[in-house]
PDB file of N, CA and C in Angstrom:
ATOM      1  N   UNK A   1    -116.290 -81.804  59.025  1.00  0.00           N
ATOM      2  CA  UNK A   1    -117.505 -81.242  58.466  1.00  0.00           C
ATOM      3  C   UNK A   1    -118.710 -81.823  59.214  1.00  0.00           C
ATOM      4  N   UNK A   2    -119.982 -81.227  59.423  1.00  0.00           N
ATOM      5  CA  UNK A   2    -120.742 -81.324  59.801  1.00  0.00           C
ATOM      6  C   UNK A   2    -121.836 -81.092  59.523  1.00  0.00           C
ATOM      7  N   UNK A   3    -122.828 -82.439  59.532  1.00  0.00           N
ATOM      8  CA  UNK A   3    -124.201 -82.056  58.825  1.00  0.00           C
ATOM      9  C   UNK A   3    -125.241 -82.652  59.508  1.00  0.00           C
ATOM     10  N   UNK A   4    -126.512 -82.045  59.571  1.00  0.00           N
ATOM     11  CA  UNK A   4    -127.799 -81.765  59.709  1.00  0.00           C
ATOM     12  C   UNK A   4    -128.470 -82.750  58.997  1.00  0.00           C
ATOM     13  N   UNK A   5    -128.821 -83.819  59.962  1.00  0.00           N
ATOM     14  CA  UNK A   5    -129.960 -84.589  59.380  1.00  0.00           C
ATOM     15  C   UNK A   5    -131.353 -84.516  60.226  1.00  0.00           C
ATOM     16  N   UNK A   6    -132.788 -84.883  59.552  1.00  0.00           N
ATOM     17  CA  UNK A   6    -133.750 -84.623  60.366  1.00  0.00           C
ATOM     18  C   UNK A   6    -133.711 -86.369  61.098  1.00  0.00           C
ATOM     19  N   UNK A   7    -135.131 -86.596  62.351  1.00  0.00           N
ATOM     20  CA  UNK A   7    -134.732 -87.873  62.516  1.00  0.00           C
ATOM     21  C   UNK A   7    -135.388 -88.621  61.805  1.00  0.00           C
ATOM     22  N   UNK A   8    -136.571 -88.897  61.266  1.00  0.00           N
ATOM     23  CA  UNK A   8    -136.748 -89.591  60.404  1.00  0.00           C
ATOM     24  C   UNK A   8    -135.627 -89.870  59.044  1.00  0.00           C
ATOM     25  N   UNK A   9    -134.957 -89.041  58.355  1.00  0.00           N
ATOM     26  CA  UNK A   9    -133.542 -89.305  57.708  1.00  0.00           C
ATOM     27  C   UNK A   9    -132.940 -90.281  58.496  1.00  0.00           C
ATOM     28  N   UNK A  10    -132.896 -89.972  59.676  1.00  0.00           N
ATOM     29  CA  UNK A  10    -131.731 -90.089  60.190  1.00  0.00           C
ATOM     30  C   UNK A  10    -131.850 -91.914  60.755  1.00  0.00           C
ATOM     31  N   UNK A  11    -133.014 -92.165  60.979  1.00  0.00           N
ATOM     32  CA  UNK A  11    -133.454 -93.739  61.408  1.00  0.00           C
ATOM     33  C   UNK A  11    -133.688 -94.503  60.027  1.00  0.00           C
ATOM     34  N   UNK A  12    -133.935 -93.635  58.943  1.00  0.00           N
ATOM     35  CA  UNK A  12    -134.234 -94.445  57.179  1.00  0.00           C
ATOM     36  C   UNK A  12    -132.544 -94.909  56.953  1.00  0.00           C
ATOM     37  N   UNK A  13    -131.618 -93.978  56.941  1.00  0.00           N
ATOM     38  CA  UNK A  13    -130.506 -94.372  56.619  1.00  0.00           C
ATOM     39  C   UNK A  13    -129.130 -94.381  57.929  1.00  0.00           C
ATOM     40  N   UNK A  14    -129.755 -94.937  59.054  1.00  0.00           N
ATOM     41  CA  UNK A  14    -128.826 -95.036  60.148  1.00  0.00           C
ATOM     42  C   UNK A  14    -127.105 -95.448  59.955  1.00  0.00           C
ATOM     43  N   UNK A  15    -127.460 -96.757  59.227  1.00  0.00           N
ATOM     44  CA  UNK A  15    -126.006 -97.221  58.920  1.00  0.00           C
ATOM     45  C   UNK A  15    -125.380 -96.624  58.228  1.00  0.00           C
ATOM     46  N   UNK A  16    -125.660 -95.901  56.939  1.00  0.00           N
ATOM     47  CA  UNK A  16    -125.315 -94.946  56.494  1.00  0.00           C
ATOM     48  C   UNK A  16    -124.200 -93.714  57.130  1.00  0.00           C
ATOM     49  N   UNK A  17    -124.926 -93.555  58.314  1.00  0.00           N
ATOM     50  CA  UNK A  17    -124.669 -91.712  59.037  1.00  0.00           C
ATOM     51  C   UNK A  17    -123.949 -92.611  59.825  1.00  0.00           C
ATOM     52  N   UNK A  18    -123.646 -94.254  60.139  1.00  0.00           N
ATOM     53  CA  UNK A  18    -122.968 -94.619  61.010  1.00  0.00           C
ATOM     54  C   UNK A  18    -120.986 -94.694  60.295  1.00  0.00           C
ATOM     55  N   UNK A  19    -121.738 -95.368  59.117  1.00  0.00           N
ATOM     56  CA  UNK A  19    -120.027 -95.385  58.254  1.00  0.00           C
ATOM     57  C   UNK A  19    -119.673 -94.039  57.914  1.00  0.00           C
ATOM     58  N   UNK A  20    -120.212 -92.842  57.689  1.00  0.00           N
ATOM     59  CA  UNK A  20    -119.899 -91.563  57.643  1.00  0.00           C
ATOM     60  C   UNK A  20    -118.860 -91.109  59.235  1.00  0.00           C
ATOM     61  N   UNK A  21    -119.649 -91.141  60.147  1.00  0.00           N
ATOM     62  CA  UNK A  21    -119.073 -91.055  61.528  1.00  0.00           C
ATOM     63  C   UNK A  21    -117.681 -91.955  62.143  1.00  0.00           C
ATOM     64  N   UNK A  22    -117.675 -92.697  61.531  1.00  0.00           N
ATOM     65  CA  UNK A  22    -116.675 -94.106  61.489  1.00  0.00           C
ATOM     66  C   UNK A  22    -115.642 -93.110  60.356  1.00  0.00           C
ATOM     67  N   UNK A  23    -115.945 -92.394  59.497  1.00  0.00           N
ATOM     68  CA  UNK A  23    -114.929 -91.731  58.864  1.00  0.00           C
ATOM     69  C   UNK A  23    -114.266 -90.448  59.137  1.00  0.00           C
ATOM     70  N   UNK A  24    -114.834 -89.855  60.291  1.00  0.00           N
ATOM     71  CA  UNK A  24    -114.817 -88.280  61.013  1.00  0.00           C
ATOM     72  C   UNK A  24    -115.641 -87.773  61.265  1.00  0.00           C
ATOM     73  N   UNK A  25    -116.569 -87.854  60.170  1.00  0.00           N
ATOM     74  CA  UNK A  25    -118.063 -87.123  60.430  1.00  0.00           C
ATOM     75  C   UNK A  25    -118.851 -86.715  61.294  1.00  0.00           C
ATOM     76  N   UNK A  26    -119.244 -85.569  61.845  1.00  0.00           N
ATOM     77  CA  UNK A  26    -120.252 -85.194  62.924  1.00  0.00           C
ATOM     78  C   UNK A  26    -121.478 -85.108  62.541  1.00  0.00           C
ATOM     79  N   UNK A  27    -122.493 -85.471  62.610  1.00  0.00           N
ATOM     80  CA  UNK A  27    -123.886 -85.244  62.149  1.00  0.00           C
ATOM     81  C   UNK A  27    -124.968 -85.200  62.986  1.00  0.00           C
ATOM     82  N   UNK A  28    -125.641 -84.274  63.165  1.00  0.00           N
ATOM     83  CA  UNK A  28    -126.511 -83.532  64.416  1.00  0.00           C
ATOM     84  C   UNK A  28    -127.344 -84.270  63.432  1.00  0.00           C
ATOM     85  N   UNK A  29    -128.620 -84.914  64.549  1.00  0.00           N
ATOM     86  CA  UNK A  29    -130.283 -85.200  64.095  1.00  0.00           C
ATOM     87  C   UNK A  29    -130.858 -84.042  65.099  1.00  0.00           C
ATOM     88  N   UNK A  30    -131.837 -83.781  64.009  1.00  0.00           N
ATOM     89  CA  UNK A  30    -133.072 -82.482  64.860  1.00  0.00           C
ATOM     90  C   UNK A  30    -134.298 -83.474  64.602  1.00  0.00           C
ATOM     91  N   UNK A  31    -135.037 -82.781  65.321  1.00  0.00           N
ATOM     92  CA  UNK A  31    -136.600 -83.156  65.427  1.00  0.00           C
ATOM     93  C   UNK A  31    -137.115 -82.013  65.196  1.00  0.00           C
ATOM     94  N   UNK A  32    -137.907 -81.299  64.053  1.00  0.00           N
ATOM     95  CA  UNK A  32    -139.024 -80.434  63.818  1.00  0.00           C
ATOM     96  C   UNK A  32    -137.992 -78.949  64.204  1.00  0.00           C
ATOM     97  N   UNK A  33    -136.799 -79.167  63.273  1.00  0.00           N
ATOM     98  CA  UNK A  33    -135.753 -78.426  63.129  1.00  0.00           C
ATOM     99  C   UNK A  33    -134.827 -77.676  64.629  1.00  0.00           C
ATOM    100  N   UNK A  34    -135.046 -78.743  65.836  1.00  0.00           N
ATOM    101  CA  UNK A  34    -134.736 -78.323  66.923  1.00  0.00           C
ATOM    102  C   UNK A  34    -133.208 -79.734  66.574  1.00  0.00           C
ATOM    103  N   UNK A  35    -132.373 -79.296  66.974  1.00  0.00           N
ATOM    104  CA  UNK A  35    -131.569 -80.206  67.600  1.00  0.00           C
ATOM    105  C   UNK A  35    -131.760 -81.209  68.432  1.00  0.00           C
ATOM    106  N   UNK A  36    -131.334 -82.570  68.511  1.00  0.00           N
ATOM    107  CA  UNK A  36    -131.822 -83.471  69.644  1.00  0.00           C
ATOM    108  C   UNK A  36    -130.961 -83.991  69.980  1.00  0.00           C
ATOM    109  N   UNK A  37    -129.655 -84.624  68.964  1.00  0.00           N
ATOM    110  CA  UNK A  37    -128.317 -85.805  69.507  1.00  0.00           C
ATOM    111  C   UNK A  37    -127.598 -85.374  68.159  1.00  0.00           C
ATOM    112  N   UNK A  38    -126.298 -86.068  68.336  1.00  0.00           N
ATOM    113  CA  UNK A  38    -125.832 -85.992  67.691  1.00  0.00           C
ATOM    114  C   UNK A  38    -124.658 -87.418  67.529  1.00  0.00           C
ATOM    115  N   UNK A  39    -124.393 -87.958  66.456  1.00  0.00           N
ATOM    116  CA  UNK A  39    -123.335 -88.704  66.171  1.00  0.00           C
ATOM    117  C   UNK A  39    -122.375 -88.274  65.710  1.00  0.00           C
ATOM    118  N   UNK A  40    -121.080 -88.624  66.464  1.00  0.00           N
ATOM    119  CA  UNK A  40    -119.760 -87.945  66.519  1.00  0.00           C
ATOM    120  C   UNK A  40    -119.004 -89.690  66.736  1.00  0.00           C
ATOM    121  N   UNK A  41    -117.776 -89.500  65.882  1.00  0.00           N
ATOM    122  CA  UNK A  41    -116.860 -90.326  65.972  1.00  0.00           C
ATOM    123  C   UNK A  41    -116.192 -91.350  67.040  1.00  0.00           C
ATOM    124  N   UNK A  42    -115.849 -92.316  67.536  1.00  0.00           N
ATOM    125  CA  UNK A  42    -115.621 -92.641  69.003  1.00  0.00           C
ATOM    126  C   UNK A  42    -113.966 -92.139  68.989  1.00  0.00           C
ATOM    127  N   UNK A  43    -113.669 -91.807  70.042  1.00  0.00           N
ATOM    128  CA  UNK A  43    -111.817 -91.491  70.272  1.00  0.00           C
ATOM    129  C   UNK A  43    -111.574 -92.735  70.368  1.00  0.00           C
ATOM    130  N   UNK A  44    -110.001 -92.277  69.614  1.00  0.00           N
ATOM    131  CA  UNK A  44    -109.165 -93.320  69.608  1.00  0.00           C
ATOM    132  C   UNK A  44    -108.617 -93.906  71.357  1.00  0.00           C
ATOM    133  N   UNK A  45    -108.922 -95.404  71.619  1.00  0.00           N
ATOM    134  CA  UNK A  45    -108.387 -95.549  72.886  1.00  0.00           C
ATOM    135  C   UNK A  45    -107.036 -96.391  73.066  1.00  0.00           C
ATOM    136  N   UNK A  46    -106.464 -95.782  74.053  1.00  0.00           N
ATOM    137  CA  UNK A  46    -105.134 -95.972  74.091  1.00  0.00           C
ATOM    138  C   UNK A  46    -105.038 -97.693  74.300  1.00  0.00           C
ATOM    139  N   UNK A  47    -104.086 -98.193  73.617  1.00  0.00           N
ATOM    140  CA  UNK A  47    -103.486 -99.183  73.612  1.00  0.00           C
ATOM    141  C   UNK A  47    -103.356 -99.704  75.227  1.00  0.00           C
ATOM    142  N   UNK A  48    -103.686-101.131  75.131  1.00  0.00           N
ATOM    143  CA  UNK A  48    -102.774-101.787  76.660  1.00  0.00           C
ATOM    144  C   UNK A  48    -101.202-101.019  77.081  1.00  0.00           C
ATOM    145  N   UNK A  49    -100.312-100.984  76.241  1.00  0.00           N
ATOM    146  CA  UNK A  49     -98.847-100.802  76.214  1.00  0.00           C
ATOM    147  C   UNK A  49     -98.902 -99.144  76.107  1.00  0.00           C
ATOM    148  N   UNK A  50     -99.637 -98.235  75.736  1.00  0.00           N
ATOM    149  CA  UNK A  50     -99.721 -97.064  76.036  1.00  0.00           C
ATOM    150  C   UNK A  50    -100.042 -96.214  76.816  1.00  0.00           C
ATOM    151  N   UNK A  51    -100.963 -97.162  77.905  1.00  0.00           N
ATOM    152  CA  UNK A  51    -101.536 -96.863  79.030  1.00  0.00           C
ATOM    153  C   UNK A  51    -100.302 -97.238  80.443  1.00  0.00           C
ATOM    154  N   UNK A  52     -99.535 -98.246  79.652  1.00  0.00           N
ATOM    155  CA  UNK A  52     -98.512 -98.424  80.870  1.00  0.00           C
ATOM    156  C   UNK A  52     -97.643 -97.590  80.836  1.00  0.00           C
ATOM    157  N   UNK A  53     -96.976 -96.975  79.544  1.00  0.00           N
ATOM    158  CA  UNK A  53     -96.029 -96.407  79.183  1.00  0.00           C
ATOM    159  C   UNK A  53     -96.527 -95.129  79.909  1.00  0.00           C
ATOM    160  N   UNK A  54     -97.744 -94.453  79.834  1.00  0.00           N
ATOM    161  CA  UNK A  54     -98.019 -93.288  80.652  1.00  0.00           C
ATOM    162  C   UNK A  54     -98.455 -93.614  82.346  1.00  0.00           C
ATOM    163  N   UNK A  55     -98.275 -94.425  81.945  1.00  0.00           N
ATOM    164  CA  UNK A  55     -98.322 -94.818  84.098  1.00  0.00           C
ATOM    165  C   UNK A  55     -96.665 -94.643  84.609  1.00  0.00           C
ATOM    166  N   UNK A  56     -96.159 -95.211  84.045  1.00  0.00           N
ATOM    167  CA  UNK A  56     -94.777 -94.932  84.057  1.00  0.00           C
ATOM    168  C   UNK A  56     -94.387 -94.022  83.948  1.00  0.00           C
ATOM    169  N   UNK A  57     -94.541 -93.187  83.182  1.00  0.00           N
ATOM    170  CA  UNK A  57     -94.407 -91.277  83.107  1.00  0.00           C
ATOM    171  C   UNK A  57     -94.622 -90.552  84.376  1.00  0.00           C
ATOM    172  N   UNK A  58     -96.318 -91.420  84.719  1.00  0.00           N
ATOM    173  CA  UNK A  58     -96.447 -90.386  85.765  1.00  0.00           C
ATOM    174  C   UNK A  58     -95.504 -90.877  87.314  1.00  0.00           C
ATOM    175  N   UNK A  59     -95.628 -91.979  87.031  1.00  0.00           N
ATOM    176  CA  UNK A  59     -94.802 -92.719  88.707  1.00  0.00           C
ATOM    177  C   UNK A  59     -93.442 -91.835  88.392  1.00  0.00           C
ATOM    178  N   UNK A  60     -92.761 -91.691  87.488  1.00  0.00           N
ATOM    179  CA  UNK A  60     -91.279 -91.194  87.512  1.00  0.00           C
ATOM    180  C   UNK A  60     -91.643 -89.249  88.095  1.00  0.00           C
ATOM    181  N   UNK A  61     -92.152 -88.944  87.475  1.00  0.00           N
ATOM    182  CA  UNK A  61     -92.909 -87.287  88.075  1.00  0.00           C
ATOM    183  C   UNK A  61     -93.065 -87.457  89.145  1.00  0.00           C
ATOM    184  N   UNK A  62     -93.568 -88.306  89.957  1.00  0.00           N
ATOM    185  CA  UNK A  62     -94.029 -88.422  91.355  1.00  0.00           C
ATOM    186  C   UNK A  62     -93.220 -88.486  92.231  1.00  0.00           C
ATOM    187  N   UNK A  63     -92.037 -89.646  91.279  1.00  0.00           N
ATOM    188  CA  UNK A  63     -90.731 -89.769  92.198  1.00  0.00           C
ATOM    189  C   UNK A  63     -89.806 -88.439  91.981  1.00  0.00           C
ATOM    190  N   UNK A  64     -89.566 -87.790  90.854  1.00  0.00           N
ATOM    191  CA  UNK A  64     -88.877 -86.678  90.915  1.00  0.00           C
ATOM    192  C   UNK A  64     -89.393 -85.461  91.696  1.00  0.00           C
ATOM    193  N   UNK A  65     -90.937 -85.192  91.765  1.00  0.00           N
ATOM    194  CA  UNK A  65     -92.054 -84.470  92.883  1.00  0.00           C
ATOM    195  C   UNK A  65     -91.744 -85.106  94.373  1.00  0.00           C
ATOM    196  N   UNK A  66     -91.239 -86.338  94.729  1.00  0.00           N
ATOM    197  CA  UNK A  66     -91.115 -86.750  95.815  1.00  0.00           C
ATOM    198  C   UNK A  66     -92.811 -87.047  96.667  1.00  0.00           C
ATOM    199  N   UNK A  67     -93.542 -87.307  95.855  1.00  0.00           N
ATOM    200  CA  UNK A  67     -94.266 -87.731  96.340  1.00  0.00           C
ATOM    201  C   UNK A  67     -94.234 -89.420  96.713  1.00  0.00           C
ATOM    202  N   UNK A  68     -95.482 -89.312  97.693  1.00  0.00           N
ATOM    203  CA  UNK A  68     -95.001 -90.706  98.542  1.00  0.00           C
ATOM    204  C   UNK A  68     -96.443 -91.490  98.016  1.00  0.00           C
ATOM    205  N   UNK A  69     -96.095 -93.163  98.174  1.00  0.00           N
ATOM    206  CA  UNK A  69     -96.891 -93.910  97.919  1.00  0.00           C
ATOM    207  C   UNK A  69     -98.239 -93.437  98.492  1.00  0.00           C
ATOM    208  N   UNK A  70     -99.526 -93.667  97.606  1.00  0.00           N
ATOM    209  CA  UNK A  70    -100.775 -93.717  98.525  1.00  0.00           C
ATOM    210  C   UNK A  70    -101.109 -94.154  99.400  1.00  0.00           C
ATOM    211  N   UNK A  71    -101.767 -93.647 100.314  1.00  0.00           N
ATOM    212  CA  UNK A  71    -101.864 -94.377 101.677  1.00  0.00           C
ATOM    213  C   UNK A  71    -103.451 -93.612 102.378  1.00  0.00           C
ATOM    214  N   UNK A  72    -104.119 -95.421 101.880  1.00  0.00           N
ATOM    215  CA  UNK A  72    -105.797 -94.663 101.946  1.00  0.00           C
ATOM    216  C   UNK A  72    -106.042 -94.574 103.518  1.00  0.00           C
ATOM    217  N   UNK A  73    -105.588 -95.550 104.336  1.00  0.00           N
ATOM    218  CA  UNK A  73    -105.623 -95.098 105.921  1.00  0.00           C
ATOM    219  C   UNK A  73    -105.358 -93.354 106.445  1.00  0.00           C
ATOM    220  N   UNK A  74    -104.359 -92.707 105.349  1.00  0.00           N
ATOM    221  CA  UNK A  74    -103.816 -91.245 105.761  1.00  0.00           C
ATOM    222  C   UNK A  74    -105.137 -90.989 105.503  1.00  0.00           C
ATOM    223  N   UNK A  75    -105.708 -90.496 104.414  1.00  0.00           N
ATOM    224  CA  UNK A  75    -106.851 -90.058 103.333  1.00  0.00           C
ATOM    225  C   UNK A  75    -107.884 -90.358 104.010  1.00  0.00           C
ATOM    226  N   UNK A  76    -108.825 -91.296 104.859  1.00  0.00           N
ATOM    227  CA  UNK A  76    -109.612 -91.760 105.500  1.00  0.00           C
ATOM    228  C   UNK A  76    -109.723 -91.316 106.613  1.00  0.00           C
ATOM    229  N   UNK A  77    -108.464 -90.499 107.479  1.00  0.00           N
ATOM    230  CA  UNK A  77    -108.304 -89.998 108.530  1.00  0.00           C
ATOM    231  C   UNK A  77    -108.370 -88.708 108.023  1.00  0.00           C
ATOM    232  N   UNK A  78    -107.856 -88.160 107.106  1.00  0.00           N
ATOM    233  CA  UNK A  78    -108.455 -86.594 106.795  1.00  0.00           C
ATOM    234  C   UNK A  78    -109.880 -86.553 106.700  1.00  0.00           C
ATOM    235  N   UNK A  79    -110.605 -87.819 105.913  1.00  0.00           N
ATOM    236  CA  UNK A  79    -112.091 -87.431 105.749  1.00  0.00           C
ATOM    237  C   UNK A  79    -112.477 -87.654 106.762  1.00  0.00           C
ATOM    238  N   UNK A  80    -112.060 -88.529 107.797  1.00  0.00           N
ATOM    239  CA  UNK A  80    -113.035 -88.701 109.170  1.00  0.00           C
ATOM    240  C   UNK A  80    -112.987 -87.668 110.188  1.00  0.00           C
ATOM    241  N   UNK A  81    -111.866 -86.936 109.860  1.00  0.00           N
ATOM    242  CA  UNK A  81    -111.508 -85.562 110.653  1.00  0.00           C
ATOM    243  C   UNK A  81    -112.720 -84.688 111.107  1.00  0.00           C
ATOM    244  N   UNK A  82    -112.731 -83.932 110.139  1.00  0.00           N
ATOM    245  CA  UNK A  82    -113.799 -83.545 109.974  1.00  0.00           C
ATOM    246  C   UNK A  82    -115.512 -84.204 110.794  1.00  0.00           C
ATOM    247  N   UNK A  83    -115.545 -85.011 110.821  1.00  0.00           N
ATOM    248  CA  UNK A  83    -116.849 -85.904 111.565  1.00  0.00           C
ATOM    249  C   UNK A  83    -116.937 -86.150 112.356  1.00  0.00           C
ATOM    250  N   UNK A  84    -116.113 -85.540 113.446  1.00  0.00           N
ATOM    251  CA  UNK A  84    -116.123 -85.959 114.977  1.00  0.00           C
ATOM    252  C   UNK A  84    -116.505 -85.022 115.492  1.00  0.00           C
TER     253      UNK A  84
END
């Protein structure tokens, strides 16, 4: 759900519209009934151990894709290609 505060509301009871947002809440502040910002929830961020677990996902794809280790010397010679 989502609600419409003006900004003066919105700076009188900040902490307020902050524990609301901390609960799902989206709440647009306007200025002189224009829209200006809005507070929206932060995403959930992935865990240390969830971030490896999907690094690992992707290295195994890469190896079943047969792709080959990075290699910024290759990559550096494509961009310098071009510049001669």
């Amino acid at each position: 759900m989502e609600k419409t505060v003006g900004a003066f509301e919105a700076k009188t009871h900040f902490s307020s519209l902050l524990e609301r947002a901390e609960r799902g809440e989206e709440i647009t502040i306007t200025r002189r009934g224009k829209a200006v910002a809005k507070i929206v929830p932060m995403k959930k961020q992935a865990s240390p151990a969830e971030t490896r677990k999907a690094l690992a996902q992707l290295r195994a794809e890469g190896k079943k894709l047969g792709i080959k280790k990075f290699d910024w010397s290759e990559w550096k010679a494509y961009r310098d290609e071009g510049r001669r």
